[in-house]
N, C-alpha and C. Protein backbone atom coordinates (compact mmCIF):
# COMPACT_ATOMS: atom_id res chain seq x y z
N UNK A 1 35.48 -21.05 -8.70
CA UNK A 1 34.57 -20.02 -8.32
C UNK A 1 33.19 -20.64 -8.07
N UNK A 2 32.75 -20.35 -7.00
CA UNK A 2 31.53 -20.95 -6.80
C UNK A 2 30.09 -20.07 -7.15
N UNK A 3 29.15 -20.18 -7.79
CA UNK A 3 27.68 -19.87 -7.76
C UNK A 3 26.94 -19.52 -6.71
N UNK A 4 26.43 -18.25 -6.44
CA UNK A 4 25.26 -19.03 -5.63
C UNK A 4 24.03 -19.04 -6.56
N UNK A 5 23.14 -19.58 -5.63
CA UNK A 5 21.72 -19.81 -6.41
C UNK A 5 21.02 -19.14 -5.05
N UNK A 6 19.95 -18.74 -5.62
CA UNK A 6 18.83 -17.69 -5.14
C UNK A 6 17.74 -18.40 -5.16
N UNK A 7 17.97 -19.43 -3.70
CA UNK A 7 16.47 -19.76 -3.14
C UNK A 7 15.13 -19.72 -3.63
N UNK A 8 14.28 -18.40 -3.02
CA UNK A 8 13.52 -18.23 -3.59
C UNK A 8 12.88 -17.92 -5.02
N UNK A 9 13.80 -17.95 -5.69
CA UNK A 9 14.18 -18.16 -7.35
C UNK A 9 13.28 -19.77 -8.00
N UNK A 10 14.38 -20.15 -7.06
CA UNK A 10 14.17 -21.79 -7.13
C UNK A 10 12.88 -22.77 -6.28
N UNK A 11 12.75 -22.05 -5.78
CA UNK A 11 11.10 -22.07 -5.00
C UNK A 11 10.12 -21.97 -5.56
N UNK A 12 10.26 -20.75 -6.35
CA UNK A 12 9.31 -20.67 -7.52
C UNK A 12 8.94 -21.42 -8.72
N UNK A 13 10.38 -21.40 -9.14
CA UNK A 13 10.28 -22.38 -10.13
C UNK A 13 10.16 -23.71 -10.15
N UNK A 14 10.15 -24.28 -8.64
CA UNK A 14 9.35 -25.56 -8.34
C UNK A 14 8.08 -25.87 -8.02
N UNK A 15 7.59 -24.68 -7.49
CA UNK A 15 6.40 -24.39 -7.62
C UNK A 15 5.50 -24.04 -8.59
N UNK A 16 5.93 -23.67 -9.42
CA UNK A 16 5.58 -23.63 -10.87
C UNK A 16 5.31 -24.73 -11.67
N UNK A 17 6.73 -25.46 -11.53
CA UNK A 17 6.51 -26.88 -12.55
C UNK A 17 5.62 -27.42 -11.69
N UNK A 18 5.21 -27.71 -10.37
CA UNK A 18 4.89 -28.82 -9.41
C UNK A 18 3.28 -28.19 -10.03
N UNK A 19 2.98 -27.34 -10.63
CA UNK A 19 1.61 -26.63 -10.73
C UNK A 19 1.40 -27.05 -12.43
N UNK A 20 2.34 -27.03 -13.02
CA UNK A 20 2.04 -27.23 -14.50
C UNK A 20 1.69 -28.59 -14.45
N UNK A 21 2.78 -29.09 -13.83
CA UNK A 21 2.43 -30.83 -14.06
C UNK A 21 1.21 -31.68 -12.94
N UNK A 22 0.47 -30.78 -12.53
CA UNK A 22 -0.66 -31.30 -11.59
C UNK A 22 -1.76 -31.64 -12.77
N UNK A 23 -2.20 -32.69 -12.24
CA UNK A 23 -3.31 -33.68 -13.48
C UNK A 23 -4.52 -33.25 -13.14
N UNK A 24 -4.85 -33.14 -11.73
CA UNK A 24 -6.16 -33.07 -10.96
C UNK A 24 -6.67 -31.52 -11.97
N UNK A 25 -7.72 -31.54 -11.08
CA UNK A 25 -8.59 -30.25 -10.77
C UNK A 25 -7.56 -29.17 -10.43
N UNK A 26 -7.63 -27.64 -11.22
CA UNK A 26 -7.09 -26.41 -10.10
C UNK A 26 -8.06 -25.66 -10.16
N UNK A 27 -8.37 -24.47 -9.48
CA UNK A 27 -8.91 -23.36 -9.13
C UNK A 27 -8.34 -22.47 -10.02
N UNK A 28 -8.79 -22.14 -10.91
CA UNK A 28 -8.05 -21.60 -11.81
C UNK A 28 -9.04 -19.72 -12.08
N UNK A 29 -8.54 -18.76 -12.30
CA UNK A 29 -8.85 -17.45 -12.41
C UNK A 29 -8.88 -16.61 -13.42
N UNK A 30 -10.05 -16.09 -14.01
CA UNK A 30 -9.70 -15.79 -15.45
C UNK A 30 -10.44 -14.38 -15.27
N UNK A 31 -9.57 -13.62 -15.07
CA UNK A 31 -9.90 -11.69 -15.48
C UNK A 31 -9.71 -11.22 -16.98
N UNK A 32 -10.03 -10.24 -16.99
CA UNK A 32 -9.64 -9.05 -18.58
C UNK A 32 -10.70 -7.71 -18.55
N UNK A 33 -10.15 -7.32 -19.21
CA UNK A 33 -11.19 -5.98 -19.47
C UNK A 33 -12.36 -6.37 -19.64
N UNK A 34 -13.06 -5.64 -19.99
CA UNK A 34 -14.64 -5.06 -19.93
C UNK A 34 -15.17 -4.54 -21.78
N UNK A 35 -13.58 -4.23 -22.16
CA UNK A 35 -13.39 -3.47 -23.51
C UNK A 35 -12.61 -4.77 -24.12
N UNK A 36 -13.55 -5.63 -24.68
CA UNK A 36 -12.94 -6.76 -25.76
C UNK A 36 -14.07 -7.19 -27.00
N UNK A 37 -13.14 -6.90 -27.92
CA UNK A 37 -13.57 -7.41 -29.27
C UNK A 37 -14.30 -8.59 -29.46
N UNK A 38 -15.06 -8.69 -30.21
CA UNK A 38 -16.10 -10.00 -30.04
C UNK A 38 -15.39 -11.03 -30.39
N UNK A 39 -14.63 -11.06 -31.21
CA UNK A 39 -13.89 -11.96 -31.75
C UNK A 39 -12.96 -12.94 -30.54
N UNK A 40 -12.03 -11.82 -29.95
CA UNK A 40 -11.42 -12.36 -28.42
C UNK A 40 -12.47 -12.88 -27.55
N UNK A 41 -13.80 -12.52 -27.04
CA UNK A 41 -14.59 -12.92 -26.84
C UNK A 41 -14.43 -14.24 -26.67
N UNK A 42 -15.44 -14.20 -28.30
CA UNK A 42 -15.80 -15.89 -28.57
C UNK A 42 -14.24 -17.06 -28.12
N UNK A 43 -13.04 -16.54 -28.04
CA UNK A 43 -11.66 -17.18 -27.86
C UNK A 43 -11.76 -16.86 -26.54
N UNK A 44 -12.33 -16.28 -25.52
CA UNK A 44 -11.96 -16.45 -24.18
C UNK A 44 -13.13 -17.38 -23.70
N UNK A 45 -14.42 -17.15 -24.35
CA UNK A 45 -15.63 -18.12 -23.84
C UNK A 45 -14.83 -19.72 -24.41
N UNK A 46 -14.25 -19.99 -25.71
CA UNK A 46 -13.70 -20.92 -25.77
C UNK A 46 -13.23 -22.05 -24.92
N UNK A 47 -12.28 -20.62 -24.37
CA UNK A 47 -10.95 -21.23 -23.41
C UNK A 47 -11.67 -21.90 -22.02
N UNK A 48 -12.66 -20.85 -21.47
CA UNK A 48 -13.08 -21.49 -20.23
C UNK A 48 -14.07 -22.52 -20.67
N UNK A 49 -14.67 -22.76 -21.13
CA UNK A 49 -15.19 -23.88 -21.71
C UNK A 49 -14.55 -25.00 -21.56
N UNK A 50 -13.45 -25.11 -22.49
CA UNK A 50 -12.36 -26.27 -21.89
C UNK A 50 -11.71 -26.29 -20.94
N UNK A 51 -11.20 -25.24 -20.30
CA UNK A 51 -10.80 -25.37 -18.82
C UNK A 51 -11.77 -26.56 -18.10
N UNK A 52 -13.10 -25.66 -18.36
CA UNK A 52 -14.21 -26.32 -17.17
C UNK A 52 -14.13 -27.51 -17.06
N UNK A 53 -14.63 -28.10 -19.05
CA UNK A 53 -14.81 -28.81 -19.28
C UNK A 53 -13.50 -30.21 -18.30
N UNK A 54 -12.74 -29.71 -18.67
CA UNK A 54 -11.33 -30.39 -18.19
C UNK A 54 -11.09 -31.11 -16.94
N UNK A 55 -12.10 -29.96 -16.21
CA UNK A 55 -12.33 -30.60 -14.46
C UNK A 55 -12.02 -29.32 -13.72
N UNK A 56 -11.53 -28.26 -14.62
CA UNK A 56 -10.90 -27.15 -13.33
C UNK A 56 -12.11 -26.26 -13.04
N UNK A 57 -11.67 -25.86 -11.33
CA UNK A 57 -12.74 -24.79 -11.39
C UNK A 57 -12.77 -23.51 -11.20
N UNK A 58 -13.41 -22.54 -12.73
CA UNK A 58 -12.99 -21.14 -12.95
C UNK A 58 -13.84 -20.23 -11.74
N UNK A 59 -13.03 -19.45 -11.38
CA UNK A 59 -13.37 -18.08 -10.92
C UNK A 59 -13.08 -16.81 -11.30
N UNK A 60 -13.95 -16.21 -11.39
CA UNK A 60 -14.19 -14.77 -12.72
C UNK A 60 -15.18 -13.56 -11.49
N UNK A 61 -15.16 -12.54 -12.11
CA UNK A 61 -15.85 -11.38 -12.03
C UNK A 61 -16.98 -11.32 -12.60
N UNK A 62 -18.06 -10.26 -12.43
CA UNK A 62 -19.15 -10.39 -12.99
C UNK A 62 -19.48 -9.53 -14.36
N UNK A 63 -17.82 -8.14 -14.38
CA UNK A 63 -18.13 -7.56 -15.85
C UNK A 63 -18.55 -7.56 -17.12
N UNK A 64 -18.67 -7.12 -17.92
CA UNK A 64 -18.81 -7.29 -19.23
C UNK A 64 -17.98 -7.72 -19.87
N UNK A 65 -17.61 -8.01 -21.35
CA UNK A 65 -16.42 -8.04 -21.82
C UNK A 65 -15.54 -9.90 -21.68
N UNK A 66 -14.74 -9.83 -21.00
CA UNK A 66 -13.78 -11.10 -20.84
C UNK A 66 -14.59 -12.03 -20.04
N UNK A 67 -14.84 -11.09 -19.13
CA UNK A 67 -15.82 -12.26 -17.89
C UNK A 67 -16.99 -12.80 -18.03
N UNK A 68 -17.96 -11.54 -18.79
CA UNK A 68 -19.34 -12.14 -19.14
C UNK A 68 -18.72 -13.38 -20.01
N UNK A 69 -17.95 -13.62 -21.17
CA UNK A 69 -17.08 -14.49 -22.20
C UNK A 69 -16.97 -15.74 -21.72
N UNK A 70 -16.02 -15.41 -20.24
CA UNK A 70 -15.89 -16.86 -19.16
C UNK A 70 -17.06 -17.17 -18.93
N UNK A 71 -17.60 -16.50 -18.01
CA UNK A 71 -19.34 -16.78 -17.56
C UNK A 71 -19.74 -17.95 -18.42
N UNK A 72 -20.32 -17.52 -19.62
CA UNK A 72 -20.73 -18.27 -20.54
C UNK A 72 -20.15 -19.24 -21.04
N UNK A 73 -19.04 -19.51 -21.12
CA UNK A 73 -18.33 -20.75 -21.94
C UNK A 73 -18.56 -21.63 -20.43
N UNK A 74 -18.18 -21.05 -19.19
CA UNK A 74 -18.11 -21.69 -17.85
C UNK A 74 -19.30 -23.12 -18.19
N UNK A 75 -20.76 -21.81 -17.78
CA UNK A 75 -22.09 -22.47 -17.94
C UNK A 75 -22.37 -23.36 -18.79
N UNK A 76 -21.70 -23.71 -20.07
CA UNK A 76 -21.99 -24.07 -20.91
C UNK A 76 -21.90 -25.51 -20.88
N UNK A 77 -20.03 -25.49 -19.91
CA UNK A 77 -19.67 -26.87 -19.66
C UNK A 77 -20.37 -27.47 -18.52
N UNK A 78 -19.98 -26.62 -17.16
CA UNK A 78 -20.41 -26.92 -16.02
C UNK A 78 -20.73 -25.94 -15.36
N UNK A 79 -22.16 -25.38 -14.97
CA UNK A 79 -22.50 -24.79 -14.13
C UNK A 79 -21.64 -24.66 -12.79
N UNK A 80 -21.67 -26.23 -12.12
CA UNK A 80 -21.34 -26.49 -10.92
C UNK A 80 -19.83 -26.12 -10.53
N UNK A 81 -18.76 -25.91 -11.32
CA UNK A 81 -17.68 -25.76 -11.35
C UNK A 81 -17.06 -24.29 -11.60
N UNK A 82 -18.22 -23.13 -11.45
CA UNK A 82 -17.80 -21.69 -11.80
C UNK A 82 -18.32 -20.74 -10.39
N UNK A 83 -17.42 -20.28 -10.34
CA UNK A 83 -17.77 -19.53 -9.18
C UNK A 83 -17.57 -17.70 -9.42
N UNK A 84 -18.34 -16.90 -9.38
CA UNK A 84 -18.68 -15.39 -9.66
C UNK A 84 -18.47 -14.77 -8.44
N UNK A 85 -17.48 -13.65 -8.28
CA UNK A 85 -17.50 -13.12 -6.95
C UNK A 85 -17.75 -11.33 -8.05
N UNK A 86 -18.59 -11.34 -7.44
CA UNK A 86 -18.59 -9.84 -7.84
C UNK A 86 -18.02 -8.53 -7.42
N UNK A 87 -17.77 -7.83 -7.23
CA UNK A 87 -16.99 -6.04 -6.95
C UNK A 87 -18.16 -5.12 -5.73
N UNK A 88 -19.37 -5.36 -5.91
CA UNK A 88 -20.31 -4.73 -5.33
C UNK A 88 -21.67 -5.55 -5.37
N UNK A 89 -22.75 -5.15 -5.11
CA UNK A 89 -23.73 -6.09 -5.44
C UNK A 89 -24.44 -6.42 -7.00
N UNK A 90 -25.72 -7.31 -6.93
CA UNK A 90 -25.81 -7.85 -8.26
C UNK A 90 -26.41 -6.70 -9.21
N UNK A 91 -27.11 -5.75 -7.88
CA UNK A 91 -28.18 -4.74 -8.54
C UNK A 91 -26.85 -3.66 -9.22
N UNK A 92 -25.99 -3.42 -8.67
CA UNK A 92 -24.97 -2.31 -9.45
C UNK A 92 -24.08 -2.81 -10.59
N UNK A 93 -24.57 -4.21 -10.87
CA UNK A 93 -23.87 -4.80 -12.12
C UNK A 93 -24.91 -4.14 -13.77
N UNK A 94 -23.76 -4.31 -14.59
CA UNK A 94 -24.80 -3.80 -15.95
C UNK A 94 -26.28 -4.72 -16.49
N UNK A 95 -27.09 -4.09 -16.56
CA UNK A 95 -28.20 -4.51 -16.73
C UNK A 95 -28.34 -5.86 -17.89
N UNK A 96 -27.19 -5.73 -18.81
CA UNK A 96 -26.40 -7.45 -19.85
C UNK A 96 -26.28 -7.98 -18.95
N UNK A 97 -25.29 -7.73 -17.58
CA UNK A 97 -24.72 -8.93 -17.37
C UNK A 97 -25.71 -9.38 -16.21
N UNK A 98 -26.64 -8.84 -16.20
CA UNK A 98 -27.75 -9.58 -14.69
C UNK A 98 -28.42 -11.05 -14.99
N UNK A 99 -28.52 -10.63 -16.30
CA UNK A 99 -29.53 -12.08 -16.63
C UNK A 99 -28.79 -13.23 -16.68
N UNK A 100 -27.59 -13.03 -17.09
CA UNK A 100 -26.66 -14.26 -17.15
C UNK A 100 -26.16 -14.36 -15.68
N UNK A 101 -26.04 -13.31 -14.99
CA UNK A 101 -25.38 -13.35 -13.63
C UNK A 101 -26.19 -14.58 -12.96
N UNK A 102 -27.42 -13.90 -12.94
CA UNK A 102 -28.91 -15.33 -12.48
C UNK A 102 -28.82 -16.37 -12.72
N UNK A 103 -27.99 -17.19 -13.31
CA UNK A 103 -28.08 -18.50 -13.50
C UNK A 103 -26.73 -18.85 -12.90
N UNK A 104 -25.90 -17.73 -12.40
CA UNK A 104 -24.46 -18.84 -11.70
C UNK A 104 -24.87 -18.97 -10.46
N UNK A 105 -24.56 -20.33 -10.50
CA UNK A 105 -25.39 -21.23 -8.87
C UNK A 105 -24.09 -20.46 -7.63
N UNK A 106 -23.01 -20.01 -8.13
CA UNK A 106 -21.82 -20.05 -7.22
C UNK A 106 -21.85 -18.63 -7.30
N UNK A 107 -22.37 -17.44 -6.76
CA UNK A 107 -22.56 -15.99 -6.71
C UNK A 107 -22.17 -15.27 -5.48
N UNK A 108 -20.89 -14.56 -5.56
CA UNK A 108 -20.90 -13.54 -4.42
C UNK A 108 -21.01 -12.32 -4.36
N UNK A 109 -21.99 -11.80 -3.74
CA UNK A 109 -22.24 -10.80 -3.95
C UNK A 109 -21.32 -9.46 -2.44
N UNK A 110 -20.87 -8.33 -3.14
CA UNK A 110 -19.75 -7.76 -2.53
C UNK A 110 -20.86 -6.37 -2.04
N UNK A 111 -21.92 -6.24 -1.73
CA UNK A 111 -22.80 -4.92 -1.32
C UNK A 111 -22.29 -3.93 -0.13
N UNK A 112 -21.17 -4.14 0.57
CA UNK A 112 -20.20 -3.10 0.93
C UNK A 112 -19.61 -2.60 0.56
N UNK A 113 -19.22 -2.74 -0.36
CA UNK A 113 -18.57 -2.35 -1.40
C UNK A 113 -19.25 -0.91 -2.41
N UNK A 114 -20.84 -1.05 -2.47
CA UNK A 114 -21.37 -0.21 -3.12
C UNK A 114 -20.82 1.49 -3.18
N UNK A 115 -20.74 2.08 -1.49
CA UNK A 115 -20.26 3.24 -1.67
C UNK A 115 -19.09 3.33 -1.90
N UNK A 116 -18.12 2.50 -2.89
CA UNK A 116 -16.69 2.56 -3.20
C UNK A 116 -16.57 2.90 -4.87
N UNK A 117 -16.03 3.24 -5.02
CA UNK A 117 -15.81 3.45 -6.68
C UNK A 117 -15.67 2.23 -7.50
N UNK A 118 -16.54 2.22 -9.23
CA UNK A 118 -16.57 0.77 -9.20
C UNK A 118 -14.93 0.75 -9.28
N UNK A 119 -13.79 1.04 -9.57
CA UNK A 119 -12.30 0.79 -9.39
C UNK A 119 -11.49 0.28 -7.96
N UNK A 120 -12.23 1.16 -7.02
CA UNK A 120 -11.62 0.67 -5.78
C UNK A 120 -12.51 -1.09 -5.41
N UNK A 121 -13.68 -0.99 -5.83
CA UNK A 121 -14.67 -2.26 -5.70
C UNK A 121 -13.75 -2.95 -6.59
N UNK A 122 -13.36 -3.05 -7.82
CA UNK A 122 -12.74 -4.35 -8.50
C UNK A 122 -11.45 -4.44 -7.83
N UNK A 123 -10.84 -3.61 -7.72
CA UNK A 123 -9.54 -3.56 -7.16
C UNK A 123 -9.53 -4.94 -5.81
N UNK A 124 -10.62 -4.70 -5.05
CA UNK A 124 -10.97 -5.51 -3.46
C UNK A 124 -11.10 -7.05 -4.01
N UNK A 125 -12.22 -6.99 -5.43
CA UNK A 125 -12.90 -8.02 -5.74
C UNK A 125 -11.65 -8.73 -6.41
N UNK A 126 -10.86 -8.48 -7.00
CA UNK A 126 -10.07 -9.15 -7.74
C UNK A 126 -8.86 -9.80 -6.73
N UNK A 127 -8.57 -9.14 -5.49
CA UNK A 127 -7.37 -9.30 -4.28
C UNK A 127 -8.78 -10.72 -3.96
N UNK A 128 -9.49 -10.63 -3.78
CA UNK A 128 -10.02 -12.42 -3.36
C UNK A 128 -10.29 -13.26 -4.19
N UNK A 129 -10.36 -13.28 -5.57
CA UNK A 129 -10.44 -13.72 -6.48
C UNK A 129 -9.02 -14.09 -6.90
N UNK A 130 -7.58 -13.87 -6.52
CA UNK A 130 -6.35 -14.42 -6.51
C UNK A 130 -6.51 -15.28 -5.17
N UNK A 131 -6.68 -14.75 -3.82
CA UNK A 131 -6.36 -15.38 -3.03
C UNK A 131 -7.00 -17.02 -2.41
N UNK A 132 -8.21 -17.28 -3.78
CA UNK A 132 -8.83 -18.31 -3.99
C UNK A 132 -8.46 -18.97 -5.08
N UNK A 133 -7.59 -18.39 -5.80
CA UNK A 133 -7.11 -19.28 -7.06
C UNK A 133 -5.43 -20.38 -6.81
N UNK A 134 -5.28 -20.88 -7.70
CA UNK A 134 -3.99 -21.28 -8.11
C UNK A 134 -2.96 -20.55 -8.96
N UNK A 135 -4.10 -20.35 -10.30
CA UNK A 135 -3.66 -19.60 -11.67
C UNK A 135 -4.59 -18.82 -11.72
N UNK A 136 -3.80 -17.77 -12.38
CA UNK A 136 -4.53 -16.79 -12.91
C UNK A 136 -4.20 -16.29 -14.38
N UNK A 137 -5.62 -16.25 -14.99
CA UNK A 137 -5.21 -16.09 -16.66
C UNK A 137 -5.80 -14.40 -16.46
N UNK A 138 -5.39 -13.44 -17.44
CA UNK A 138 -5.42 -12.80 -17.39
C UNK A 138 -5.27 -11.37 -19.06
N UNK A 139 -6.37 -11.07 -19.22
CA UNK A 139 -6.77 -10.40 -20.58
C UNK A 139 -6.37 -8.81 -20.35
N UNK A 140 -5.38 -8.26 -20.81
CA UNK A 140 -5.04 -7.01 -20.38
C UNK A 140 -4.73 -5.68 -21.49
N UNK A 141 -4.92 -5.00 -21.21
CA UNK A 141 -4.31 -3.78 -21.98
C UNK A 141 -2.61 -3.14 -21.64
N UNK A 142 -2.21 -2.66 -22.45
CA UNK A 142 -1.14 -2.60 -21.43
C UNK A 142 -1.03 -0.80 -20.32
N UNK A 143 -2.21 -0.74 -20.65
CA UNK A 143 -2.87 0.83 -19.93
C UNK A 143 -3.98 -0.03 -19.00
N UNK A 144 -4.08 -1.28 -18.28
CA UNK A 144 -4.98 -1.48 -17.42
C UNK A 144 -4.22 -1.57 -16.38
N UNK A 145 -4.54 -1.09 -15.77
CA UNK A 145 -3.63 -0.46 -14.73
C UNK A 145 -4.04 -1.45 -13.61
N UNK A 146 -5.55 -1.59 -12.83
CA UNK A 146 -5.85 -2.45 -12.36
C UNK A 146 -6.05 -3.82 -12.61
N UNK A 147 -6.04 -4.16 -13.44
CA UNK A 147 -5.88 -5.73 -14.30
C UNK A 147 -4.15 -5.74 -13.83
N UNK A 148 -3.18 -4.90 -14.24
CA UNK A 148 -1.59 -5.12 -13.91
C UNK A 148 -1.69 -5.49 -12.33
N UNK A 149 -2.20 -4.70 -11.69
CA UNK A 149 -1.91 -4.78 -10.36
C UNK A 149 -2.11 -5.74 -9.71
N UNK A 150 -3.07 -6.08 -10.30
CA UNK A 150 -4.19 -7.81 -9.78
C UNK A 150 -3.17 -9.35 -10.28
N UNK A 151 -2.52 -8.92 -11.37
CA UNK A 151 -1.23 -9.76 -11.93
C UNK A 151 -0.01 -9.73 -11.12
N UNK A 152 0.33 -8.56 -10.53
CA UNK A 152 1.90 -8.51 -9.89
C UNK A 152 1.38 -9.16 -8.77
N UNK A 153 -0.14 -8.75 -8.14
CA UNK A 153 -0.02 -9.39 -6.30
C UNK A 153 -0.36 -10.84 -6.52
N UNK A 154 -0.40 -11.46 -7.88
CA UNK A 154 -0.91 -12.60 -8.19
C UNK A 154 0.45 -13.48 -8.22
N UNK A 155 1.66 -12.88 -8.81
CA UNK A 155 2.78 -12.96 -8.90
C UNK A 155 3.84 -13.59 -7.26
N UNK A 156 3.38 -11.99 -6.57
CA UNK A 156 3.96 -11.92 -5.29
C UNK A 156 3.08 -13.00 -4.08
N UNK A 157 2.00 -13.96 -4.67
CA UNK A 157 1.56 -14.44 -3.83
C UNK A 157 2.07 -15.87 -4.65
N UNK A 158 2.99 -16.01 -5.19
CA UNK A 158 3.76 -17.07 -6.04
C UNK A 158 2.23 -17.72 -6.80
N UNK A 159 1.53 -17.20 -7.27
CA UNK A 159 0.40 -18.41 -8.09
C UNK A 159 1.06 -18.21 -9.66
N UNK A 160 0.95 -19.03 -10.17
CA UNK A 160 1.11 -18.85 -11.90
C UNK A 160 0.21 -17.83 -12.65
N UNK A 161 0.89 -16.56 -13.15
CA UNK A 161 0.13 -15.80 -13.82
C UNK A 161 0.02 -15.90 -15.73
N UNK A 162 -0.60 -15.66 -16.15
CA UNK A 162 -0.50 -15.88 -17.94
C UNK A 162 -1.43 -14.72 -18.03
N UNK A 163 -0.47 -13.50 -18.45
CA UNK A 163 -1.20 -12.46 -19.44
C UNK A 163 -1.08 -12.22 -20.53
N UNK A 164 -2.00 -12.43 -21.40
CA UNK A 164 -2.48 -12.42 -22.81
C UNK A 164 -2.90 -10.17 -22.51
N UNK A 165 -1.81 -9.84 -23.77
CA UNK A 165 -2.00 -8.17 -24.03
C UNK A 165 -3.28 -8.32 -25.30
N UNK A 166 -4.36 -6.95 -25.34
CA UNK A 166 -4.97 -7.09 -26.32
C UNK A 166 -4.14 -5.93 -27.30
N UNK A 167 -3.52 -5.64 -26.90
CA UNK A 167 -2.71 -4.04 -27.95
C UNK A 167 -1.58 -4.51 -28.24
């Protein structure tokens, strides 16, 4: 009796290892809520810290919460290696996260976006924020509905996803 095997199965999963075992630099993507415990926090500013540190270069959102977390651990290592695409412009970001926003040299600002809901704005911001990454790490609830969504097209665009649930 013969097997078959399912191609694109196996596509993936070479693409996968061929991504785990890359030494260099990746473009690497780190989302989460807005609603995180200080504690996770200080463990996500951690993480990008050493990412940075490592050589990779993070791309994040400009929220509160997980991203301001990245932001900061980013800066800490390497300025030069973090890149901020924001949802709308800098002025409709929370008045916390402006001051830190000001110091990322790598800032995009999304101001068409303004007359959109901030949901439909992250929703946009996060679809280019995969389509510039490799990996995507990812801080979720399992009620974030838009954080899920930003994971499956992260999925369906074959990049490596890693979601860490906070519940």
């Amino acid at each position: 009796m013969s097997q078959s095997i399912d191609l694109p199965k196996v596509d993936d999963f070479l693409q996968e290892l061929a991504t785990i075992q890359q030494t260099g630099s990746k473009r690497i993507a780190l989302l989460g809520s807005r609603h995180v415990p200080i504690t996770h926090q200080t463990l996500i500013e951690m993480m990008s810290y050493a990412l940075v540190l490592e050589g990779n270069r993070l791309i994040t959102s400009g929220a509160t919460g997980t991203n301001f977390a990245a932001i900061r651990g980013a800066l800490r290592a390497d300025p030069t290696l973090l890149t901020v695409i924001l949802p709308q412009s800098l002025e409709r970001q929370p008045r916390e996260s402006r001051e830190q926003l000001e110091q990322v040299m790598h800032l995009v600002e999304n101001p068409s976006n303004n007359t959109l809901s901030l949901a439909e704005a992250s929703s946009l911001c996060n679809q280019e924020i995969v389509s510039r990454c490799q990996q995507l790490i990812c801080f979720a609830f399992h009620d974030s509905n838009t954080l899920l969504t930003t994971c499956r097209d992260a999925e369906e665009q074959r990049k490596i996803v890693t979601l860490f649930y906070f519940d």
